[in-house]
PDB file of N, CA and C in Angstrom:
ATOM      1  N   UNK A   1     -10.571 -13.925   6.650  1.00  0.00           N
ATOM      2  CA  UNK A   1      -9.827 -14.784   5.748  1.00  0.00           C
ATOM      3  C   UNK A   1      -8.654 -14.021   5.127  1.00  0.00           C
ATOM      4  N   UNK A   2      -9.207 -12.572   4.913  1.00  0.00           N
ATOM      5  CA  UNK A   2      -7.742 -12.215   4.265  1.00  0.00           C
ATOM      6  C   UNK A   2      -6.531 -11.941   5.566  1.00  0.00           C
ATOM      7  N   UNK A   3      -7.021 -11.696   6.584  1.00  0.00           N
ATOM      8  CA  UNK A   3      -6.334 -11.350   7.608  1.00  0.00           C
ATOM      9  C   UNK A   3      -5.563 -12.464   7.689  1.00  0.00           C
ATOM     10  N   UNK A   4      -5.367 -13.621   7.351  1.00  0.00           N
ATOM     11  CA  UNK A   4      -4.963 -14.524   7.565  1.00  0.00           C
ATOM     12  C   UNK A   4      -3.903 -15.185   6.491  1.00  0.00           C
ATOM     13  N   UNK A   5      -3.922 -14.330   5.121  1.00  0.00           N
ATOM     14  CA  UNK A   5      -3.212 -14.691   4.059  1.00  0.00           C
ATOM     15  C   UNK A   5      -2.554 -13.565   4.225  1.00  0.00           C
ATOM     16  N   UNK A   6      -2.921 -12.295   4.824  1.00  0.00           N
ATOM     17  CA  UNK A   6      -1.748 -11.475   4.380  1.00  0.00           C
ATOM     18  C   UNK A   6      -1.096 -10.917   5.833  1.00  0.00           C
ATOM     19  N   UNK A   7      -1.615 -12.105   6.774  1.00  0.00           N
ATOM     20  CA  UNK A   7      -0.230 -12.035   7.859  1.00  0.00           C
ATOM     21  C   UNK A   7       1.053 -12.308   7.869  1.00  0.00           C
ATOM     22  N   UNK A   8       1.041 -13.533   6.850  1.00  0.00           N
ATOM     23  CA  UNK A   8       2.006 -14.226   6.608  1.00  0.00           C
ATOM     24  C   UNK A   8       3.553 -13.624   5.885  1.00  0.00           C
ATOM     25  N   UNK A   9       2.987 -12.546   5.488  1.00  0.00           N
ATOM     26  CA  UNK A   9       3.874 -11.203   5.001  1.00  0.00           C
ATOM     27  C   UNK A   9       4.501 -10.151   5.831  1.00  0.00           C
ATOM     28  N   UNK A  10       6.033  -9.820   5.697  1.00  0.00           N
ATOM     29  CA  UNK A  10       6.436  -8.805   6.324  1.00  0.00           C
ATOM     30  C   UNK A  10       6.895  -7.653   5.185  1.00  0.00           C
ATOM     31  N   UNK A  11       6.081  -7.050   5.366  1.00  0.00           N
ATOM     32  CA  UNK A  11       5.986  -5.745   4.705  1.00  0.00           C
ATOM     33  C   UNK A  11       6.210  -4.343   5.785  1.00  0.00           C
ATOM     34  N   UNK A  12       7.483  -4.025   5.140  1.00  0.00           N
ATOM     35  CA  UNK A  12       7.446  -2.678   6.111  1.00  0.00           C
ATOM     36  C   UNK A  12       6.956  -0.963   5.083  1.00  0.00           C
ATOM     37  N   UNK A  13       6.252  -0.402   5.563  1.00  0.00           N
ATOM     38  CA  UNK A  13       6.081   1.102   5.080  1.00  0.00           C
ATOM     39  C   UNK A  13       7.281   1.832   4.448  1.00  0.00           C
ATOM     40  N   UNK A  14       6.296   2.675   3.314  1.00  0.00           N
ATOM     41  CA  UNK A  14       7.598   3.524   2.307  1.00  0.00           C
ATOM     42  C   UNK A  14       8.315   4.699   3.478  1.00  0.00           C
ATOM     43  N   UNK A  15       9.516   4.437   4.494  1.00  0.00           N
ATOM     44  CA  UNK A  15       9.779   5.708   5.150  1.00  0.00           C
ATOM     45  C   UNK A  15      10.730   6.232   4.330  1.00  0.00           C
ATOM     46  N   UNK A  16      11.401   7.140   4.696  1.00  0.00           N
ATOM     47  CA  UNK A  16      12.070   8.209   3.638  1.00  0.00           C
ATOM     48  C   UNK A  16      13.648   7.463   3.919  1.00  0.00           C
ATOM     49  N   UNK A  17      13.821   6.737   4.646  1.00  0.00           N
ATOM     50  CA  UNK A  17      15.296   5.973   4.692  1.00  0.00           C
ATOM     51  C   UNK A  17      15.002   4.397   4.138  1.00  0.00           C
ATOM     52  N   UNK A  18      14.073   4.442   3.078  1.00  0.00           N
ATOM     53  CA  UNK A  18      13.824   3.073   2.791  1.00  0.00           C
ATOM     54  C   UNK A  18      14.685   3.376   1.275  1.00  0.00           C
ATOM     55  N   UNK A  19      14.949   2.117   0.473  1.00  0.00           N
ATOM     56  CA  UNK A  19      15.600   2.738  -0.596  1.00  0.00           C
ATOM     57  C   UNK A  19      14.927   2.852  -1.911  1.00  0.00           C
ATOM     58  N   UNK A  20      15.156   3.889  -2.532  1.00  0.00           N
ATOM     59  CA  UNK A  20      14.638   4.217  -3.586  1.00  0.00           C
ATOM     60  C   UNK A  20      14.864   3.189  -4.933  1.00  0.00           C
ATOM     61  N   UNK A  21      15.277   2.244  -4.762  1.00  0.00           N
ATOM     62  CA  UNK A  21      15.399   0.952  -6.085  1.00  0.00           C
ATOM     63  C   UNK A  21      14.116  -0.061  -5.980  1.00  0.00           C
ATOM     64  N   UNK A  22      13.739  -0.630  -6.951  1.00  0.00           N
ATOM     65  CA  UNK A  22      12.797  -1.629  -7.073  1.00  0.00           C
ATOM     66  C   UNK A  22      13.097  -2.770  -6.252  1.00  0.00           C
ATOM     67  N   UNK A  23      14.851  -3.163  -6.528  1.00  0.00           N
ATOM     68  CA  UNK A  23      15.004  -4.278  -5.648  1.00  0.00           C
ATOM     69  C   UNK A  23      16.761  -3.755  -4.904  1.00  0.00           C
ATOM     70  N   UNK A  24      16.214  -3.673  -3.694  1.00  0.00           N
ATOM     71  CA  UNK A  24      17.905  -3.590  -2.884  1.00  0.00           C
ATOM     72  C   UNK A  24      17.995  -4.722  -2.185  1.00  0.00           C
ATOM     73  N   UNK A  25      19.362  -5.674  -2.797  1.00  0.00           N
ATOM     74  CA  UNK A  25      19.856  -6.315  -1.778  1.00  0.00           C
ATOM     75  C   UNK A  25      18.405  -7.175  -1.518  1.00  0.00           C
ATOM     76  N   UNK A  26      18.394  -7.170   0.139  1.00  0.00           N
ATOM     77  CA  UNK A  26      16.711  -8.185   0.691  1.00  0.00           C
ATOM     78  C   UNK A  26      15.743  -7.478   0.478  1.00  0.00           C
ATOM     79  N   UNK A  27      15.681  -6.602  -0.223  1.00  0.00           N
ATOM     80  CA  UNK A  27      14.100  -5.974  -0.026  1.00  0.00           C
ATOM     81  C   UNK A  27      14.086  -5.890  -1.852  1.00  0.00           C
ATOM     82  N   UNK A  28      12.224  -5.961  -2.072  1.00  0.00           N
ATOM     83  CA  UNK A  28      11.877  -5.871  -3.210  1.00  0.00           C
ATOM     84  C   UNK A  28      10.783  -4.166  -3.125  1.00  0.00           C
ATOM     85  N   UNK A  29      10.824  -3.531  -3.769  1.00  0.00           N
ATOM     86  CA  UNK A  29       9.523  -2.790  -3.795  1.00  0.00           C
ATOM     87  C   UNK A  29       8.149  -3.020  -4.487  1.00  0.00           C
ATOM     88  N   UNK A  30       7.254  -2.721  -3.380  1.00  0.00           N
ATOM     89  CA  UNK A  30       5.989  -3.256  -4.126  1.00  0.00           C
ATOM     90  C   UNK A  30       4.881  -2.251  -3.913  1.00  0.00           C
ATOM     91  N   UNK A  31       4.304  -2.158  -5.083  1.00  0.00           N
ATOM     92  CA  UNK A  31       2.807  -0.851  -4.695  1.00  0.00           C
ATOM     93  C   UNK A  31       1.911  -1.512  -4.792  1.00  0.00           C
ATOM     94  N   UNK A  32       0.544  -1.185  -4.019  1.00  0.00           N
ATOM     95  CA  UNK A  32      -0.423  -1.472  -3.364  1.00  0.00           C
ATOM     96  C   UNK A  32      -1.239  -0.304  -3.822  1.00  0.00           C
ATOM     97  N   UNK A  33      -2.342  -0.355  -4.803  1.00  0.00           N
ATOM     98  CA  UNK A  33      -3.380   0.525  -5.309  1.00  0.00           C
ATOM     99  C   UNK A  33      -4.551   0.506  -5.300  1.00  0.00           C
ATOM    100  N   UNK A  34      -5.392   1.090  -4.984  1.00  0.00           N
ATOM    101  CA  UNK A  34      -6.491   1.224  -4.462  1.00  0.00           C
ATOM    102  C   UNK A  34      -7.375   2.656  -5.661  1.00  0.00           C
ATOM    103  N   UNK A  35      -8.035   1.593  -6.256  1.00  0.00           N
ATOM    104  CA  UNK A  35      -9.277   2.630  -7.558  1.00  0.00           C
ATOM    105  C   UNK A  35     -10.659   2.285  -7.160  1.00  0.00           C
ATOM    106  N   UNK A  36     -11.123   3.469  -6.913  1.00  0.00           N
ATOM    107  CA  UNK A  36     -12.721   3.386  -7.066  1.00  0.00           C
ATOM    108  C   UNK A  36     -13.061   5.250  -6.322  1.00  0.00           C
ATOM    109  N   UNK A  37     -14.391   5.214  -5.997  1.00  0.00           N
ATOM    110  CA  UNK A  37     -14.675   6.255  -5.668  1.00  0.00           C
ATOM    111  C   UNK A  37     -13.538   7.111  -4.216  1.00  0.00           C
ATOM    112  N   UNK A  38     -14.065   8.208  -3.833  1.00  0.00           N
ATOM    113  CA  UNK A  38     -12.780   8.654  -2.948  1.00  0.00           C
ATOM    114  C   UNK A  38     -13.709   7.912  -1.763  1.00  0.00           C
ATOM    115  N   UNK A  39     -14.739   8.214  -1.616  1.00  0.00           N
ATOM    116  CA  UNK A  39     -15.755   7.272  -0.675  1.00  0.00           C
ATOM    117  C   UNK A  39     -14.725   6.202  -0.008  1.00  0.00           C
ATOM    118  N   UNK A  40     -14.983   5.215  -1.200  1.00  0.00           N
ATOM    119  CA  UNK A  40     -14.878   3.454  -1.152  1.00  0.00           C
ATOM    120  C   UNK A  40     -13.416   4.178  -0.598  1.00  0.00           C
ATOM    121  N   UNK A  41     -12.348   4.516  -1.394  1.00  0.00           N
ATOM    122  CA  UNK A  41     -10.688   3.834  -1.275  1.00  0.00           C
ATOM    123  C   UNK A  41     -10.819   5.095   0.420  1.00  0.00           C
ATOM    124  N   UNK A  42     -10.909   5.742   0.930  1.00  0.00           N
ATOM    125  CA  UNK A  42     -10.485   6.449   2.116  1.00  0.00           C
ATOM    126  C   UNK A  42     -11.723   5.234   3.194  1.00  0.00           C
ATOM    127  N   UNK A  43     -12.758   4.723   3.084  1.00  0.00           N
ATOM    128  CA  UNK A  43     -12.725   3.704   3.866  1.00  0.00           C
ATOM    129  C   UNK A  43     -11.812   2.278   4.024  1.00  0.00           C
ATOM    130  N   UNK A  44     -11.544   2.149   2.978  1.00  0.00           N
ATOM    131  CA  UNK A  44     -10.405   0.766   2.371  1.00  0.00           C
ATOM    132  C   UNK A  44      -9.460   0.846   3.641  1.00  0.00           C
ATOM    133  N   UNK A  45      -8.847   2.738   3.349  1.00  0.00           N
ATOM    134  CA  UNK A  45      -7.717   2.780   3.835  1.00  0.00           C
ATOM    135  C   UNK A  45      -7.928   3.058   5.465  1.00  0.00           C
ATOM    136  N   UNK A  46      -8.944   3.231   5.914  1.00  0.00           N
ATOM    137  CA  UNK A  46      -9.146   3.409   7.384  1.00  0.00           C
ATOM    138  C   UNK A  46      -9.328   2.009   8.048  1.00  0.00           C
ATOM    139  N   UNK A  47      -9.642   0.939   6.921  1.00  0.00           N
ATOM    140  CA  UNK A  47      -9.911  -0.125   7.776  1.00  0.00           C
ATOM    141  C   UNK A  47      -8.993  -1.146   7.462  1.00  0.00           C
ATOM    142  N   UNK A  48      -8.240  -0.981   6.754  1.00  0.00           N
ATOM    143  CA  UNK A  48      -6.793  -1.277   6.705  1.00  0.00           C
ATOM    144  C   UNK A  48      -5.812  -0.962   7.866  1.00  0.00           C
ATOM    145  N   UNK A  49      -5.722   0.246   8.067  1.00  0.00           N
ATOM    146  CA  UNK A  49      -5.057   1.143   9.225  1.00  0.00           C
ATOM    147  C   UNK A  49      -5.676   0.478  10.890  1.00  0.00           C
ATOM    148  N   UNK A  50      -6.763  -0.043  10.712  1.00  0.00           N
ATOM    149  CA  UNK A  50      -7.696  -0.462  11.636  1.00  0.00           C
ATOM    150  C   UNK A  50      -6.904  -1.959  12.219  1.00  0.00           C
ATOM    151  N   UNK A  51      -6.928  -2.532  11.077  1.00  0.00           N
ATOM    152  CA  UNK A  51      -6.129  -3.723  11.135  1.00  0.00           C
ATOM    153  C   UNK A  51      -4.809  -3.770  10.914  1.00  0.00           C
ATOM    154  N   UNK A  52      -3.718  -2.907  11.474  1.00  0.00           N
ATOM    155  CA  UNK A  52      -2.661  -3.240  11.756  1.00  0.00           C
ATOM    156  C   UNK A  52      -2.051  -3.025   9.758  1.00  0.00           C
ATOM    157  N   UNK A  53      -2.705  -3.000   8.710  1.00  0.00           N
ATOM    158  CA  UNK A  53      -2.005  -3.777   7.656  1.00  0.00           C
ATOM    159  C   UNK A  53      -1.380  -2.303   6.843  1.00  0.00           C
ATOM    160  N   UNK A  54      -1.084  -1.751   7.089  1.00  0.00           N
ATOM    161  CA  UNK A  54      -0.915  -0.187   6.254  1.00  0.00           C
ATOM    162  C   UNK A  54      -1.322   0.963   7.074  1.00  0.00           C
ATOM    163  N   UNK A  55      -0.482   1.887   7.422  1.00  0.00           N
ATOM    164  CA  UNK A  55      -0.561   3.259   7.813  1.00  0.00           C
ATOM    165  C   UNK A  55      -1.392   3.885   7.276  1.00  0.00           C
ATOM    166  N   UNK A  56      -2.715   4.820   8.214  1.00  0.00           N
ATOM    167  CA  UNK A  56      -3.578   5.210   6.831  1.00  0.00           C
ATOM    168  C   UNK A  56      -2.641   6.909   6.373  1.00  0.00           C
ATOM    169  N   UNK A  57      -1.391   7.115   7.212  1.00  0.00           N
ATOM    170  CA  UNK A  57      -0.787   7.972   6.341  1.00  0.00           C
ATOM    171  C   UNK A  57       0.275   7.957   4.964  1.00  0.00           C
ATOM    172  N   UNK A  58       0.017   6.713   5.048  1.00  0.00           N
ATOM    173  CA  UNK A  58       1.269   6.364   4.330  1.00  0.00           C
ATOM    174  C   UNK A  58       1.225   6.294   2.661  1.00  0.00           C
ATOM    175  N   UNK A  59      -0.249   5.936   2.761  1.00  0.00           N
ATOM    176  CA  UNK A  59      -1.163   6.288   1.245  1.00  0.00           C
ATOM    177  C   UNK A  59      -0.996   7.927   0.655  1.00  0.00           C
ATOM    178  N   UNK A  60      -0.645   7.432  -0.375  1.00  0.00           N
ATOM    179  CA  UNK A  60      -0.564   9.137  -1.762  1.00  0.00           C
ATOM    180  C   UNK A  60      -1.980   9.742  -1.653  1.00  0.00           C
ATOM    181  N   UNK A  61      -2.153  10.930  -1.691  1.00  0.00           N
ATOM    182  CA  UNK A  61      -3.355  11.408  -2.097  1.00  0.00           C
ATOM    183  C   UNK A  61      -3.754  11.053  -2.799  1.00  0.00           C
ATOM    184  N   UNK A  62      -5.717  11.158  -2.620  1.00  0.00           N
ATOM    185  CA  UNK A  62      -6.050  10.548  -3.825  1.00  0.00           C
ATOM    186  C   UNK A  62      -5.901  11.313  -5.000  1.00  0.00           C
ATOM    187  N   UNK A  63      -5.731  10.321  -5.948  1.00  0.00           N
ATOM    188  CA  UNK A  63      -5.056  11.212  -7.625  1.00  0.00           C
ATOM    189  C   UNK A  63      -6.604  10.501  -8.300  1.00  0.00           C
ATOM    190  N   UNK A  64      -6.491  11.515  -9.638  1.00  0.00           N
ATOM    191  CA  UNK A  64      -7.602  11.541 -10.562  1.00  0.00           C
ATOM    192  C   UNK A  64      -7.185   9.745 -11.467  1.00  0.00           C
ATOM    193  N   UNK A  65      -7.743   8.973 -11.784  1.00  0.00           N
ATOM    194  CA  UNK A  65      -7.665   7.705 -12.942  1.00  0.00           C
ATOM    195  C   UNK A  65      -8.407   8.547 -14.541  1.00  0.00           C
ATOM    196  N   UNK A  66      -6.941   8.141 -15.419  1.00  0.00           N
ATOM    197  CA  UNK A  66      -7.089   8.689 -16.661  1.00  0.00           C
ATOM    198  C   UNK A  66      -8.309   8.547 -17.267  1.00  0.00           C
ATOM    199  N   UNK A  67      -9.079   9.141 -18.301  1.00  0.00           N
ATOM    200  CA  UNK A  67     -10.310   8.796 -18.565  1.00  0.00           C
ATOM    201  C   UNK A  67     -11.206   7.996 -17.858  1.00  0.00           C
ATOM    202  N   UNK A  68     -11.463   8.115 -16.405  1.00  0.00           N
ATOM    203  CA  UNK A  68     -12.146   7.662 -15.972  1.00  0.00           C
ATOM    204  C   UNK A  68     -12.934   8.751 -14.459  1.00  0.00           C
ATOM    205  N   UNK A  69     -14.217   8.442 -13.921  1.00  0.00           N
ATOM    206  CA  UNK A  69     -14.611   9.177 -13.079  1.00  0.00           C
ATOM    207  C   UNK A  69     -14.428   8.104 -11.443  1.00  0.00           C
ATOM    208  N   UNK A  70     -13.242   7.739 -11.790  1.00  0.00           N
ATOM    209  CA  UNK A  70     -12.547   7.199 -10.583  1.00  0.00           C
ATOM    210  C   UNK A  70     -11.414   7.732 -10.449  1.00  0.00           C
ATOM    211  N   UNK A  71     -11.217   7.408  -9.019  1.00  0.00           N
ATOM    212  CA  UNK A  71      -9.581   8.305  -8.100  1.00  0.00           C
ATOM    213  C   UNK A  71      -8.869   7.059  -7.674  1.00  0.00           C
ATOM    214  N   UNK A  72      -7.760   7.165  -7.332  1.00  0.00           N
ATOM    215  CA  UNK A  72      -6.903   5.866  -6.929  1.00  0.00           C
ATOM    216  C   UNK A  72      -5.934   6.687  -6.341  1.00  0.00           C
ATOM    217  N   UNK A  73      -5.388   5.738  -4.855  1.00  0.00           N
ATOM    218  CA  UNK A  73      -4.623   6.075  -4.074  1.00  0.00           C
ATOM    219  C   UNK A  73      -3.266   5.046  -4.150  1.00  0.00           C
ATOM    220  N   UNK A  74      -2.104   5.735  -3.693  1.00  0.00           N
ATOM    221  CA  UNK A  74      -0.779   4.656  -3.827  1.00  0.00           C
ATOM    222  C   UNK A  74      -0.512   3.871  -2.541  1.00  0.00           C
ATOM    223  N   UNK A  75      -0.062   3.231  -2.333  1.00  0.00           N
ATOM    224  CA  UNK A  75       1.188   2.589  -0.724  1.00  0.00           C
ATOM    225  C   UNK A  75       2.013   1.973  -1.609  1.00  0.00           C
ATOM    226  N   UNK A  76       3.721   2.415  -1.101  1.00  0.00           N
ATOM    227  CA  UNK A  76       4.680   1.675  -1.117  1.00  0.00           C
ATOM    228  C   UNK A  76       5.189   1.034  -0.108  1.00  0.00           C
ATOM    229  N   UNK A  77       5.226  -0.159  -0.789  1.00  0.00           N
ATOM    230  CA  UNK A  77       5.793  -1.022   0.469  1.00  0.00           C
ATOM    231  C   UNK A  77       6.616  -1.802  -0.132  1.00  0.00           C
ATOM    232  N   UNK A  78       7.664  -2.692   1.188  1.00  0.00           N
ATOM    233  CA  UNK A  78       8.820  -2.924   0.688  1.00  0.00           C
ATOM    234  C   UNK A  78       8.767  -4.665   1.680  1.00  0.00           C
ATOM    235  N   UNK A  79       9.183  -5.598   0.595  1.00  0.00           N
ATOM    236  CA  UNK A  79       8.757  -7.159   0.893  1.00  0.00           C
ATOM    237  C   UNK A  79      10.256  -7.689   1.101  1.00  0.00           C
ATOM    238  N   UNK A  80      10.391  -8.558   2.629  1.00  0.00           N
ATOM    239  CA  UNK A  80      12.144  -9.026   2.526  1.00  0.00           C
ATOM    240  C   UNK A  80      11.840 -10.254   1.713  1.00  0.00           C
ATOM    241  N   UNK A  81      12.937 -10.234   0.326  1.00  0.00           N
ATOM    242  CA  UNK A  81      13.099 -11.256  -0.246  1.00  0.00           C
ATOM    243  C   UNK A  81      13.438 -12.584   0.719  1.00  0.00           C
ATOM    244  N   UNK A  82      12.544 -13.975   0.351  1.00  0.00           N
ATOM    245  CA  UNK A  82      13.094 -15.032   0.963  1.00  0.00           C
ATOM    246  C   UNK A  82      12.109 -15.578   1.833  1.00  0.00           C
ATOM    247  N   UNK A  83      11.364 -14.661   2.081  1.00  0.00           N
ATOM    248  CA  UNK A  83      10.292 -15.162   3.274  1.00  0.00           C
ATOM    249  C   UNK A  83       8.950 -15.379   2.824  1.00  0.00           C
TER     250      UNK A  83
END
């Protein structure tokens, strides 16, 4: 089911010639975060990668969540306005 709501999206990966503004022109920037154990979010992200929907390199290391004994990982991705 989600495979199916978030086909409908063209989202391309943060590459290093993507632009560094929130919004350029047709593209918007958007992050995609992932909190819970390193367990849970490095399976998230393998079966994500599995399905076509996110590079599993493309995710930030996992970083520590402030007062908490959870980790959270980043993806930037970038949405063409209009579609």
């Amino acid at each position: 089911m989600a495979d199916a709501f978030l086909s409908d999206f063209a989202f391309e990966p943060n590459y290093p010639e993507s632009p560094p503004n929130y919004v350029s022109g047709e593209r918007e920037r958007l992050k995609l975060i992932l909190i819970g154990s390193a367990e849970g979010i490095r399976e998230m992200i393998h079966k994500m990668h599995q399905r076509d929907l996110a590079e599993a390199g493309s995710w930030s290391r996992l970083l520590p969540v402030p007062n908490s004994d959870e980790v959270m990982s980043v993806l930037m991705l970038y949405r063409r306005r209009g579609e």
